[in-house]
C-alpha atoms as a PDB file:
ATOM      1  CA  UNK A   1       5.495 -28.527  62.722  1.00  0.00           C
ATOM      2  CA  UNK A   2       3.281 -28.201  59.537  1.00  0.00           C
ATOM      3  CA  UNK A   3       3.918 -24.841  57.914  1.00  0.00           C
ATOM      4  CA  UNK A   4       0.274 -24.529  56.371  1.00  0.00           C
ATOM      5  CA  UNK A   5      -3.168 -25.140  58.572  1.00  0.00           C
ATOM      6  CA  UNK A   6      -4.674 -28.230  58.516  1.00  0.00           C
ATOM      7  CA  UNK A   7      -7.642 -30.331  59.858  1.00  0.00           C
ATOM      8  CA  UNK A   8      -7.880 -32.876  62.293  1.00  0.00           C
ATOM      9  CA  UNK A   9     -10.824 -34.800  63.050  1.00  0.00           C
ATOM     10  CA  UNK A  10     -13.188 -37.436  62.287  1.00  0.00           C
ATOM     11  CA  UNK A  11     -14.256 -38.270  59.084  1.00  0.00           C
ATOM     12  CA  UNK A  12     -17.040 -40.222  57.896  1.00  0.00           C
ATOM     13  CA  UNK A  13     -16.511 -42.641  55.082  1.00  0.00           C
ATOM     14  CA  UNK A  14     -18.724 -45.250  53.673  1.00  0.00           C
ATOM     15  CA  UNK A  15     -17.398 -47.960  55.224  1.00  0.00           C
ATOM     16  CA  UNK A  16     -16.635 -46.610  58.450  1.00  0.00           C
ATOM     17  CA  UNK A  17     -15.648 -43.389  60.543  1.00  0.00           C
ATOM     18  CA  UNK A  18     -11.550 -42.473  60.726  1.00  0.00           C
ATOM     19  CA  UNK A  19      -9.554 -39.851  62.705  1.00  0.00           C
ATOM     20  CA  UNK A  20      -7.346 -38.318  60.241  1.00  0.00           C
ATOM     21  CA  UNK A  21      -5.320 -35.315  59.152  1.00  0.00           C
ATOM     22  CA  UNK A  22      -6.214 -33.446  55.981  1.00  0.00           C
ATOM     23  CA  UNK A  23      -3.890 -30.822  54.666  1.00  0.00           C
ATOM     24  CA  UNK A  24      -4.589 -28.794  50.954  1.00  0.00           C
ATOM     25  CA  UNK A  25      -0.896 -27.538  49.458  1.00  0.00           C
ATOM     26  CA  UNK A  26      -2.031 -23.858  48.610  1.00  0.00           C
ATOM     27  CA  UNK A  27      -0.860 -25.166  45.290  1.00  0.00           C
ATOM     28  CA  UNK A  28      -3.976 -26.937  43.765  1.00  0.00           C
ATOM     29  CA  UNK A  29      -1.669 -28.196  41.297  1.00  0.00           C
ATOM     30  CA  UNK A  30       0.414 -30.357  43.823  1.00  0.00           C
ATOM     31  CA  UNK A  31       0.824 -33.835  44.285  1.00  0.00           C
ATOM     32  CA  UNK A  32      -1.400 -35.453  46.665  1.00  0.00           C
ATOM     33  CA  UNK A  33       0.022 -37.842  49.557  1.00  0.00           C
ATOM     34  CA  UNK A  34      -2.157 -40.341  51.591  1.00  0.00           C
ATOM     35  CA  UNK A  35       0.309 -41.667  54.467  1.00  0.00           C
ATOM     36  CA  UNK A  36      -0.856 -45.217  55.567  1.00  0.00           C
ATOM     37  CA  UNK A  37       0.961 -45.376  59.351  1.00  0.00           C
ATOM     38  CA  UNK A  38       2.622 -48.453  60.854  1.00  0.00           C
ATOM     39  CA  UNK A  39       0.367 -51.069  63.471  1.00  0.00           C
ATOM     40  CA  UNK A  40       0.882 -48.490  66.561  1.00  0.00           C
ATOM     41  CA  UNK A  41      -0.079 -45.491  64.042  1.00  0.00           C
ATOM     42  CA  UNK A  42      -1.745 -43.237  67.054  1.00  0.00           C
ATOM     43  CA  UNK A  43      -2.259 -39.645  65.618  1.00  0.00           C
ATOM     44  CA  UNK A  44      -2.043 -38.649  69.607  1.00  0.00           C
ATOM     45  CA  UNK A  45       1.138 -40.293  69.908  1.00  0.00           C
ATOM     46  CA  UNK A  46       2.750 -40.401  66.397  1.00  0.00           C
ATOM     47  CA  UNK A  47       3.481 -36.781  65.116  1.00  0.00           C
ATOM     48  CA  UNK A  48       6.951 -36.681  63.541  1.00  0.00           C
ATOM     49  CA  UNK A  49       5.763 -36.776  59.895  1.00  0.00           C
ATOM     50  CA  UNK A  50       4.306 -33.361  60.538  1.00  0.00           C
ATOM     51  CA  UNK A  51       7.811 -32.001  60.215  1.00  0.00           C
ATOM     52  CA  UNK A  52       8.730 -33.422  56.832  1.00  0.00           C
ATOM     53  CA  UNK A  53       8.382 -32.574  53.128  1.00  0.00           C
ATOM     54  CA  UNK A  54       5.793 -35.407  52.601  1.00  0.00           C
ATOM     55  CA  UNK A  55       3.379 -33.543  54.909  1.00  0.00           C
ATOM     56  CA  UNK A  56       5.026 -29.881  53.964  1.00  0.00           C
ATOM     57  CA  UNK A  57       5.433 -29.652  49.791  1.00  0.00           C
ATOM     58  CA  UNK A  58       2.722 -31.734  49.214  1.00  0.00           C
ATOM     59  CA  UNK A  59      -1.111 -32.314  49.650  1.00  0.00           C
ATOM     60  CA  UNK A  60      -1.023 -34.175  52.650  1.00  0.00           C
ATOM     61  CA  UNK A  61      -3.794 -36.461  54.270  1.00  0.00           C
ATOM     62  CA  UNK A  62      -3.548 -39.478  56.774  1.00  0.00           C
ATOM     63  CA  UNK A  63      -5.318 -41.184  59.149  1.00  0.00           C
ATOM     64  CA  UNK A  64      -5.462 -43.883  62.210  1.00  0.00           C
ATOM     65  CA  UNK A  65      -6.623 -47.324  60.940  1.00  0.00           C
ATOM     66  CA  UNK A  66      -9.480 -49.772  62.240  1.00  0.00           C
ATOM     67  CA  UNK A  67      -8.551 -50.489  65.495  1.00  0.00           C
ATOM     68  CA  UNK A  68      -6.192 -48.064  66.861  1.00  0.00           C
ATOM     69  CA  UNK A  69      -7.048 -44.416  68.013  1.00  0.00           C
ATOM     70  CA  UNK A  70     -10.231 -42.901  67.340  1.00  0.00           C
ATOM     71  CA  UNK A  71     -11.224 -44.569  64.487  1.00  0.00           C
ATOM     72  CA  UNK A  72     -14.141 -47.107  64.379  1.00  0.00           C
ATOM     73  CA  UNK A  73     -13.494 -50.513  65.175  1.00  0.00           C
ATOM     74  CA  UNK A  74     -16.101 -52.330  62.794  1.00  0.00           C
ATOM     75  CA  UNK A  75     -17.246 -55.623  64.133  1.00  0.00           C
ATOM     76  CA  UNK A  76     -16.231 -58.934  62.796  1.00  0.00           C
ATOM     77  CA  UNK A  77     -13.066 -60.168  61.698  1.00  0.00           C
ATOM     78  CA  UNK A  78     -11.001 -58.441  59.784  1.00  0.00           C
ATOM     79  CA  UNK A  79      -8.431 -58.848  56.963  1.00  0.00           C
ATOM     80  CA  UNK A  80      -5.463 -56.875  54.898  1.00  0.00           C
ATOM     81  CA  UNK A  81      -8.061 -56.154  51.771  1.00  0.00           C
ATOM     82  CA  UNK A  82     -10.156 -54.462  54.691  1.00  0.00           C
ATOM     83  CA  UNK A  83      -7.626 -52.071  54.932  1.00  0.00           C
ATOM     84  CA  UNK A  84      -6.978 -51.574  51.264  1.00  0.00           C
ATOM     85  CA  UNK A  85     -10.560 -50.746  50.944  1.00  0.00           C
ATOM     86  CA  UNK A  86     -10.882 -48.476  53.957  1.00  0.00           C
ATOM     87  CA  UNK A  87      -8.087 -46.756  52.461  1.00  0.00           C
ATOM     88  CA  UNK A  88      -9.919 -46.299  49.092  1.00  0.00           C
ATOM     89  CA  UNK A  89     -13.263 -45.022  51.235  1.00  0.00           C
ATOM     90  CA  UNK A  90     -10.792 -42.352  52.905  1.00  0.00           C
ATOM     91  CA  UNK A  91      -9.823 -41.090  49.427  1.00  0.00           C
ATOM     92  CA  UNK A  92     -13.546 -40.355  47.923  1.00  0.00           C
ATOM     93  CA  UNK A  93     -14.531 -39.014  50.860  1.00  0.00           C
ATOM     94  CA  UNK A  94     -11.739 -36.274  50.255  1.00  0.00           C
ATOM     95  CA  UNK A  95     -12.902 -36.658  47.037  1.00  0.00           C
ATOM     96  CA  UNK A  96      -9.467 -37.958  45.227  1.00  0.00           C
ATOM     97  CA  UNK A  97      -9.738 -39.428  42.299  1.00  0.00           C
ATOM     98  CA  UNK A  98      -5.904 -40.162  41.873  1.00  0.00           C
ATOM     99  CA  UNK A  99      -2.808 -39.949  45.062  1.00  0.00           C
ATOM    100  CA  UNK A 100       0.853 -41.178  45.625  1.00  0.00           C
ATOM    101  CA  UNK A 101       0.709 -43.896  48.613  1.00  0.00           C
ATOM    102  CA  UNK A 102       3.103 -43.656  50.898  1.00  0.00           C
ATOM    103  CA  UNK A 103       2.847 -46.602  53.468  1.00  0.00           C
ATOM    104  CA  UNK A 104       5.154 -47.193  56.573  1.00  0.00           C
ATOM    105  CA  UNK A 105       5.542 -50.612  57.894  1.00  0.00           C
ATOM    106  CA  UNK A 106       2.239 -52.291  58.241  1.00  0.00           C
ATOM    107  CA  UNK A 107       0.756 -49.332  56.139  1.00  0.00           C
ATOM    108  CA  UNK A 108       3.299 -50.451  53.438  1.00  0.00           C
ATOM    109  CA  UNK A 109       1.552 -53.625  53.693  1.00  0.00           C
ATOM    110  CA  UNK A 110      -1.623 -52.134  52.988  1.00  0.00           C
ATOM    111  CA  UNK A 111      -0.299 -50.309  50.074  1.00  0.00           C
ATOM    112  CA  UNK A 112       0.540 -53.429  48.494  1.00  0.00           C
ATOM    113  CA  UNK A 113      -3.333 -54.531  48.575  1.00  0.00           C
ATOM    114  CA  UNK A 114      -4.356 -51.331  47.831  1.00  0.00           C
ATOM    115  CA  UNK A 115      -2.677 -51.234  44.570  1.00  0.00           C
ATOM    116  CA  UNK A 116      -3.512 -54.840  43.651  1.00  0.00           C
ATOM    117  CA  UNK A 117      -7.419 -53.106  44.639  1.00  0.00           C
ATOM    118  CA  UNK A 118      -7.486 -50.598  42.572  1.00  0.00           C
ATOM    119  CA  UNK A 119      -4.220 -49.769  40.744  1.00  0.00           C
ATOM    120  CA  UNK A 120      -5.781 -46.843  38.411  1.00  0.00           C
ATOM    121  CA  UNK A 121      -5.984 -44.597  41.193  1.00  0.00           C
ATOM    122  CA  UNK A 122      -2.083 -44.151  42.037  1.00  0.00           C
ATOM    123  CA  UNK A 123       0.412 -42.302  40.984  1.00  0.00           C
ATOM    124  CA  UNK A 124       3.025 -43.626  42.805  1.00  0.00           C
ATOM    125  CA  UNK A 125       3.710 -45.834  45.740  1.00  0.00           C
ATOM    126  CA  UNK A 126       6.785 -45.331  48.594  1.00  0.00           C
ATOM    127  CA  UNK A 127       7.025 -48.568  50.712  1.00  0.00           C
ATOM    128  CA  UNK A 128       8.974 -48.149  53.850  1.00  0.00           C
ATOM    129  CA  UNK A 129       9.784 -50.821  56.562  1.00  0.00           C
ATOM    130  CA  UNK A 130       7.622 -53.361  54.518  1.00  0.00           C
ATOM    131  CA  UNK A 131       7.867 -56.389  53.092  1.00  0.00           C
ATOM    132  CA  UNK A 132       5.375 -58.668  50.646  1.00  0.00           C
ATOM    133  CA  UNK A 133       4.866 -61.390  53.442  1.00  0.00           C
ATOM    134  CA  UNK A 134       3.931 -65.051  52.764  1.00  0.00           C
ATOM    135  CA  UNK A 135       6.255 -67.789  54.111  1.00  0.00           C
ATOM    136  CA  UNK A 136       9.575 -66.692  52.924  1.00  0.00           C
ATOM    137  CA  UNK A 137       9.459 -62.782  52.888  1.00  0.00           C
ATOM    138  CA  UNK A 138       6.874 -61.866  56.222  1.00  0.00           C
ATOM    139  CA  UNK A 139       8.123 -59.539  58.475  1.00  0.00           C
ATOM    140  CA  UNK A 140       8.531 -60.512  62.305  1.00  0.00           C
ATOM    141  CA  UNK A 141       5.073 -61.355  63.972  1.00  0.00           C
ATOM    142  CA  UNK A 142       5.124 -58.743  66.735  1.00  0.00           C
ATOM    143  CA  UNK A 143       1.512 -59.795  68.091  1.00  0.00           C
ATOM    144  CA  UNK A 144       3.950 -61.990  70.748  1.00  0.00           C
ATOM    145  CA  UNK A 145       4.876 -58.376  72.309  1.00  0.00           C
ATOM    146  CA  UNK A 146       1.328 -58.546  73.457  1.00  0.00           C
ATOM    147  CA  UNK A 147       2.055 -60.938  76.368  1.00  0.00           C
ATOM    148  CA  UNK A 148       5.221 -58.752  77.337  1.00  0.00           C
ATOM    149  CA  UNK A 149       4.997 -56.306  80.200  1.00  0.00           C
ATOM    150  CA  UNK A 150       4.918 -52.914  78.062  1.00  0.00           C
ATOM    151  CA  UNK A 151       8.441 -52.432  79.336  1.00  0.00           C
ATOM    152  CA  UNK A 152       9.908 -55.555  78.163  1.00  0.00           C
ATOM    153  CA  UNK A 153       8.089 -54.892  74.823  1.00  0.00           C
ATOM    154  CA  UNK A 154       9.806 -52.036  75.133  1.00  0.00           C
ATOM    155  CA  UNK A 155      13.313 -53.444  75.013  1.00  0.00           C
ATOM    156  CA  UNK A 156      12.572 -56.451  72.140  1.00  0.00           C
ATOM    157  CA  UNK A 157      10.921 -53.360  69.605  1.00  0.00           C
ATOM    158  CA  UNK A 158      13.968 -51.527  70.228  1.00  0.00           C
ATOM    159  CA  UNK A 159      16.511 -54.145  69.374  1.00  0.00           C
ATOM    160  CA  UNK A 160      14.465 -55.664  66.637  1.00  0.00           C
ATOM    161  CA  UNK A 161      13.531 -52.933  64.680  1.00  0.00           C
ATOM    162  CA  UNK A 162      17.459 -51.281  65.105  1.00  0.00           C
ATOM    163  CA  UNK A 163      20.051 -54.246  65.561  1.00  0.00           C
ATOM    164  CA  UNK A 164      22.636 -51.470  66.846  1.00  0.00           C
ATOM    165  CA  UNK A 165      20.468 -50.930  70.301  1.00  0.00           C
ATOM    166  CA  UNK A 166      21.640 -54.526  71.047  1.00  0.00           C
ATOM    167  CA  UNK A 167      25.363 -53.190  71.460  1.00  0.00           C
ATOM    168  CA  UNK A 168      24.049 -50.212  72.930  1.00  0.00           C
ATOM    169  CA  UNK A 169      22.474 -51.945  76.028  1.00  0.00           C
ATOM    170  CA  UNK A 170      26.333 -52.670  77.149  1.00  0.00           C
ATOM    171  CA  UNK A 171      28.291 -50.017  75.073  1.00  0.00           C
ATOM    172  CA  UNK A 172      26.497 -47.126  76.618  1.00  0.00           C
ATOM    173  CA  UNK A 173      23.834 -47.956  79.003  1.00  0.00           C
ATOM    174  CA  UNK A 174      22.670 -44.504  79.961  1.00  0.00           C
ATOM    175  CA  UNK A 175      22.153 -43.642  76.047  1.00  0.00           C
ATOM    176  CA  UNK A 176      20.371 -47.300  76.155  1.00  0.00           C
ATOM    177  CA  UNK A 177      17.826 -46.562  79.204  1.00  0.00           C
ATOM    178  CA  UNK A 178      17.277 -42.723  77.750  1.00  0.00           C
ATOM    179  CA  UNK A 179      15.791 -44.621  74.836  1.00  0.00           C
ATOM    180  CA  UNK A 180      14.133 -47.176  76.788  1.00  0.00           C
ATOM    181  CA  UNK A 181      11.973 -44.998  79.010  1.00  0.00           C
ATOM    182  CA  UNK A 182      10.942 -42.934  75.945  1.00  0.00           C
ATOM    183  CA  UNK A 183       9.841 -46.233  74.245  1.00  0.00           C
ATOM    184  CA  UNK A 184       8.392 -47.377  77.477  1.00  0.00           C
ATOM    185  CA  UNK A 185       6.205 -44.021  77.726  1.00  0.00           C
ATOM    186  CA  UNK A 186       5.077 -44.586  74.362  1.00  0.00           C
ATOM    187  CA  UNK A 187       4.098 -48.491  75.038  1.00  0.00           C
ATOM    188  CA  UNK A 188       2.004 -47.520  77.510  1.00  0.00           C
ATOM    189  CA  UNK A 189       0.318 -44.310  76.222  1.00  0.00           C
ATOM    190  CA  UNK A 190      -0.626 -46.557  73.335  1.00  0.00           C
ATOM    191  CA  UNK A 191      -2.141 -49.095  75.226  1.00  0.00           C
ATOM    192  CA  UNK A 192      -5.082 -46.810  76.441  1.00  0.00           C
ATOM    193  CA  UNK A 193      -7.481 -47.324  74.363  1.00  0.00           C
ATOM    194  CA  UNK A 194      -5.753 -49.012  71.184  1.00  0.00           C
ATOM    195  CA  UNK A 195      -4.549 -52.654  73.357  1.00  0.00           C
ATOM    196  CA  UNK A 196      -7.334 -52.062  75.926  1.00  0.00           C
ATOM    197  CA  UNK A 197      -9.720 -52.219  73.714  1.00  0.00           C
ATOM    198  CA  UNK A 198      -8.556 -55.049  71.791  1.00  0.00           C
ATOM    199  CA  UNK A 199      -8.205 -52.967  68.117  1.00  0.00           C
ATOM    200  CA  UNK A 200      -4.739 -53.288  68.373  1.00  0.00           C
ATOM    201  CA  UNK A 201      -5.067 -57.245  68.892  1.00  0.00           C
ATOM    202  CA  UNK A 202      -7.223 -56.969  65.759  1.00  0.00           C
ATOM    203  CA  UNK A 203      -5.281 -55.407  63.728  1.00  0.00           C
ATOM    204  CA  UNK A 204      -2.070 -57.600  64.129  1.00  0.00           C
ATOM    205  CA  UNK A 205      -4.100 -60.737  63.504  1.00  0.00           C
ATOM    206  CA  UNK A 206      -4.969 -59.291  60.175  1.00  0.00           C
ATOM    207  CA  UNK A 207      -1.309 -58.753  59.544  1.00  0.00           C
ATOM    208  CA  UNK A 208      -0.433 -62.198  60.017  1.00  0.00           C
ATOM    209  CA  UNK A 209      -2.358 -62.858  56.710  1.00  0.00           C
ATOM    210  CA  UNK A 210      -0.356 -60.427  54.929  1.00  0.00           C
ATOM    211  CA  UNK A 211       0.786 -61.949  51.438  1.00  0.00           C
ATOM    212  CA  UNK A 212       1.111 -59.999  48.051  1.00  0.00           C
ATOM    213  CA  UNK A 213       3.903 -62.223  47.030  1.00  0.00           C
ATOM    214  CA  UNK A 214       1.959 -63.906  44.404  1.00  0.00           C
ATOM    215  CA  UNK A 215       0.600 -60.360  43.543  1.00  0.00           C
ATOM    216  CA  UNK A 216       3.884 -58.561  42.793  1.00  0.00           C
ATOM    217  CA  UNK A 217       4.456 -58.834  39.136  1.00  0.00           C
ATOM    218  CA  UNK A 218       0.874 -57.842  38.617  1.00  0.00           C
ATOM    219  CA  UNK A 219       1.383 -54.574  40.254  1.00  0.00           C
ATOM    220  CA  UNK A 220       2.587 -52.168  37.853  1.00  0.00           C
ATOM    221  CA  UNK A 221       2.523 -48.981  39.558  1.00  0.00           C
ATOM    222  CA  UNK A 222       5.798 -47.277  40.065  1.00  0.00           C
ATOM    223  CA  UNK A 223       7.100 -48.202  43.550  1.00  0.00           C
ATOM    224  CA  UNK A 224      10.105 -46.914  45.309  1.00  0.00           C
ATOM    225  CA  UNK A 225      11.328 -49.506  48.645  1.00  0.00           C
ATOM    226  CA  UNK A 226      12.785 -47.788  51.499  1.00  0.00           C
ATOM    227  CA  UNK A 227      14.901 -50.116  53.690  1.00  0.00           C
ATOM    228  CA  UNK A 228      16.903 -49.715  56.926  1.00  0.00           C
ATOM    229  CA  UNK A 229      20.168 -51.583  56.614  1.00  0.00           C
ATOM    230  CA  UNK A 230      19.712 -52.286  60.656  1.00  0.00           C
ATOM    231  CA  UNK A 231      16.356 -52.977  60.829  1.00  0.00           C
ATOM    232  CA  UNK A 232      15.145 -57.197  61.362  1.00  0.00           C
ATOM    233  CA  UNK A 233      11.398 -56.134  61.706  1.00  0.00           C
ATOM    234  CA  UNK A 234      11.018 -56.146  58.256  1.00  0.00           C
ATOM    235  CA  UNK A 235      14.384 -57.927  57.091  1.00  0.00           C
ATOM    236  CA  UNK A 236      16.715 -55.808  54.503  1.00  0.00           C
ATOM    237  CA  UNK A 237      16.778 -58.401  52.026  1.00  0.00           C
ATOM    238  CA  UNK A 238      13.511 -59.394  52.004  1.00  0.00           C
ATOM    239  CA  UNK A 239      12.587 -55.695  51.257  1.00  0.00           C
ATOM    240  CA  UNK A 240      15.230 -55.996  48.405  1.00  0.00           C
ATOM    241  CA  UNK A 241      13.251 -59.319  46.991  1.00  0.00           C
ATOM    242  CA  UNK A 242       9.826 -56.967  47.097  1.00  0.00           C
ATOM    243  CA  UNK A 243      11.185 -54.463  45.265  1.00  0.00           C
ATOM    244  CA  UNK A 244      12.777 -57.229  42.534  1.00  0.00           C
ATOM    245  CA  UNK A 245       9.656 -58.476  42.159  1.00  0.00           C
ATOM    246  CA  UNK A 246       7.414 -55.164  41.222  1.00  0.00           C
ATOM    247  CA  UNK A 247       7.989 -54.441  37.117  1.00  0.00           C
ATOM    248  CA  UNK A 248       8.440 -50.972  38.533  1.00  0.00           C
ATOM    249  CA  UNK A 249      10.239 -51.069  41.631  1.00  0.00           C
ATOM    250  CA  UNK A 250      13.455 -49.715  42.901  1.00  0.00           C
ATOM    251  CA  UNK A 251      15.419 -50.529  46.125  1.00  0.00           C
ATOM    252  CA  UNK A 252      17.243 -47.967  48.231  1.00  0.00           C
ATOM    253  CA  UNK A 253      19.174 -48.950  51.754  1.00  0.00           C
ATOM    254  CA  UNK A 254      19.776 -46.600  54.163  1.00  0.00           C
ATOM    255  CA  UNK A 255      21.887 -46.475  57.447  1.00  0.00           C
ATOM    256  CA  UNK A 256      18.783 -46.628  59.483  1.00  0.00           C
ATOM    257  CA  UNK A 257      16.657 -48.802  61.315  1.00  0.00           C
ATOM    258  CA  UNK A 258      12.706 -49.383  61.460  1.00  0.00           C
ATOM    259  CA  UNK A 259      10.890 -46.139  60.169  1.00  0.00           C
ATOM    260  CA  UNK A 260      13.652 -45.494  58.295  1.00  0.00           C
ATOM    261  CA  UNK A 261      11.676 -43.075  56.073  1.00  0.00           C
ATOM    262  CA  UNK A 262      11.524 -40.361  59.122  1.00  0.00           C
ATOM    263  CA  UNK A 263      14.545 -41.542  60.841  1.00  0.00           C
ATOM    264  CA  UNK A 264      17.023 -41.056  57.422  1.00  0.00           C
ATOM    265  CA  UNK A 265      16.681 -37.128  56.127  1.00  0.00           C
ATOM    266  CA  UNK A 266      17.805 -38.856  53.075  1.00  0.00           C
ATOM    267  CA  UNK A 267      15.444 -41.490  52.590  1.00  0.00           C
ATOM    268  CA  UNK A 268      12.162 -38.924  53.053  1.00  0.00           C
ATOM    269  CA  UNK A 269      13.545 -36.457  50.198  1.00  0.00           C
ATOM    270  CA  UNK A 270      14.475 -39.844  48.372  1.00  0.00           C
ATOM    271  CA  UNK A 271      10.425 -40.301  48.524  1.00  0.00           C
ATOM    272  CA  UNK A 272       9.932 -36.921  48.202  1.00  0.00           C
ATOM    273  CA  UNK A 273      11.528 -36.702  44.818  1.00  0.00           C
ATOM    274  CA  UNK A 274      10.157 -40.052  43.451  1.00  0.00           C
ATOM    275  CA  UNK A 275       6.185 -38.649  44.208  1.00  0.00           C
ATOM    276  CA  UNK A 276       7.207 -35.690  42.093  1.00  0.00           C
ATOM    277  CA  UNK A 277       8.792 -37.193  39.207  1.00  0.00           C
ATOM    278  CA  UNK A 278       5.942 -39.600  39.147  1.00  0.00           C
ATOM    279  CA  UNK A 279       2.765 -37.199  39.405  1.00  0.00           C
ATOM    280  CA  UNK A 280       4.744 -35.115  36.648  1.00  0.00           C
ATOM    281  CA  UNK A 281       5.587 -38.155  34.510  1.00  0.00           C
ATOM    282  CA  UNK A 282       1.809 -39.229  34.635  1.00  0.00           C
ATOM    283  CA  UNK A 283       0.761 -35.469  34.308  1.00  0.00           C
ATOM    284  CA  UNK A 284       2.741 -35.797  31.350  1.00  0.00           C
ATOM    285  CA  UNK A 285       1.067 -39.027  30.101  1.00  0.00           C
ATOM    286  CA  UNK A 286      -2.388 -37.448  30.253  1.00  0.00           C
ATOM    287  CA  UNK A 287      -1.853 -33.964  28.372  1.00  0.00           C
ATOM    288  CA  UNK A 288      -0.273 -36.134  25.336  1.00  0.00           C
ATOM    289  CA  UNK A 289      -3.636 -38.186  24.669  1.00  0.00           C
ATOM    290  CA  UNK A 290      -5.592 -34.988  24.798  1.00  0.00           C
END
């Protein structure tokens, strides 16, 4: 777990109230993090980021989107720049003026908007398990796992989002079912209150809209893309074509499927070291036009 103390709880924003973590490097100096989670991103649930060097050398904050969790679930409809923004109203009420982004699947999404919003305010961005969306380049629609029994949404997120479960349902069953009752567990922890309640519903139909592709070569912020080479959620080459598209971006591919950025050791210090080199770069930048 996190080697430092942090908080958890809610905090109020101007647009709306968030669970999150918060947790100050005893190094003022340090880069900041704000970790935008995936669709399911249930701080009850999801806790594995705790254990890595985004959350450990850095200033670390995160919290559960609109929708899912704790958080508030606004009324009306609700869109991908809602996001953006909600992420911008979680950074001034910590009172950051600048952070690296690092988003994870749909919170990769989200970091796309976000620095389209209000690209000033970034150092860096790490996209994981995302891709720019529109017509050619969306990631799979998982809203149709709503219909699913929890455990036979179970088995298509498994084999989707890691193409080498598929031979693993045959291959080696008991490894296969191991998996499957831990994903299952999850599925249905989630669903109380995030699908009850109809956030999680919410939240998908927002990502449907998802589409920065015309955005891309506006969005000059330095932006490392963090693919799994097994992963069909969001498609390996169509990561590849986000990342071609940025003026700034760079592609790495990993042996690794969905979530690739916890799931690869390599991949989280590959983000690790890209935040740093960045917030020193633009550190840098800053003392020279004093």
């Amino acid at each position: 777990m996190m080697a430092r103390p942090l908080t958890e709880g809610l905090l109020a924003t101007e647009r709306l109230t968030v669970h999150h973590i918060h947790a100050p490097h005893r190094d003022r100096t340090a880069p900041r993090v704000l970790f935008l989670g995936g669709s399911n991103f249930d701080l009850t649930l999801k806790r594995a980021f705790l254990n890595s060097d985004l959350a450990n050398k850095f200033t670390f904050a995160t919290y559960e989107p609109r929708g899912i969790g704790r958080t508030e679930h606004p009324d009306g409809s609700w869109d991908m720049r809602d996001y953006a923004k909600d992420a911008l109203a979680v950074m001034d009420a910590l009172e950051w003026d600048t952070t690296a982004i690092v988003g994870e699947s749909f919170g990769g999404m989200t970091a796309l908007h976000l620095a389209g919003l209000a690209p000033d305010r970034f150092t860096a961005l790490v996209v994981a398990s995302a891709t720019a969306g529109g017509p050619v380049h969306r990631s799979f629609d998982i809203s149709s796992f709503l219909s699913l029994s929890r455990r036979d949404a179970a088995i298509e997120a498994l084999c989707l989002q890691d193409t080498r479960n598929i031979a693993q349902q045959t291959q080696d069953p008991e490894g296969f079912a191991q998996k499957l009752a831990a994903r299952v567990q999850f599925e249905e922890d989630f669903a109380q209150p995030s699908i009850a309640s109809g956030g999680y519903a919410r939240l998908l139909n927002a990502r449907r809209g998802h589409d920065c592709t015309d955005d891309l070569p506006y969005i000059d912020t330095p932006t490392c893309v963090l693919a799994g080479r097994f992963d069909q959620q969001a498609r390996p080459e169509a990561q590849q074509a986000l990342a071609d598209a940025l003026p700034q971006g760079q592609f790495h591919l990993f042996d690794a499927g969905h979530g690739v950025l916890f799931a690869a050791p390599k991949a989280t210090e590959t983000a690790a070291a890209f935040i740093r080199t960045q917030w020193v770069n633009r550190a840098a930048k800053r003392k020279a036009l004093m």
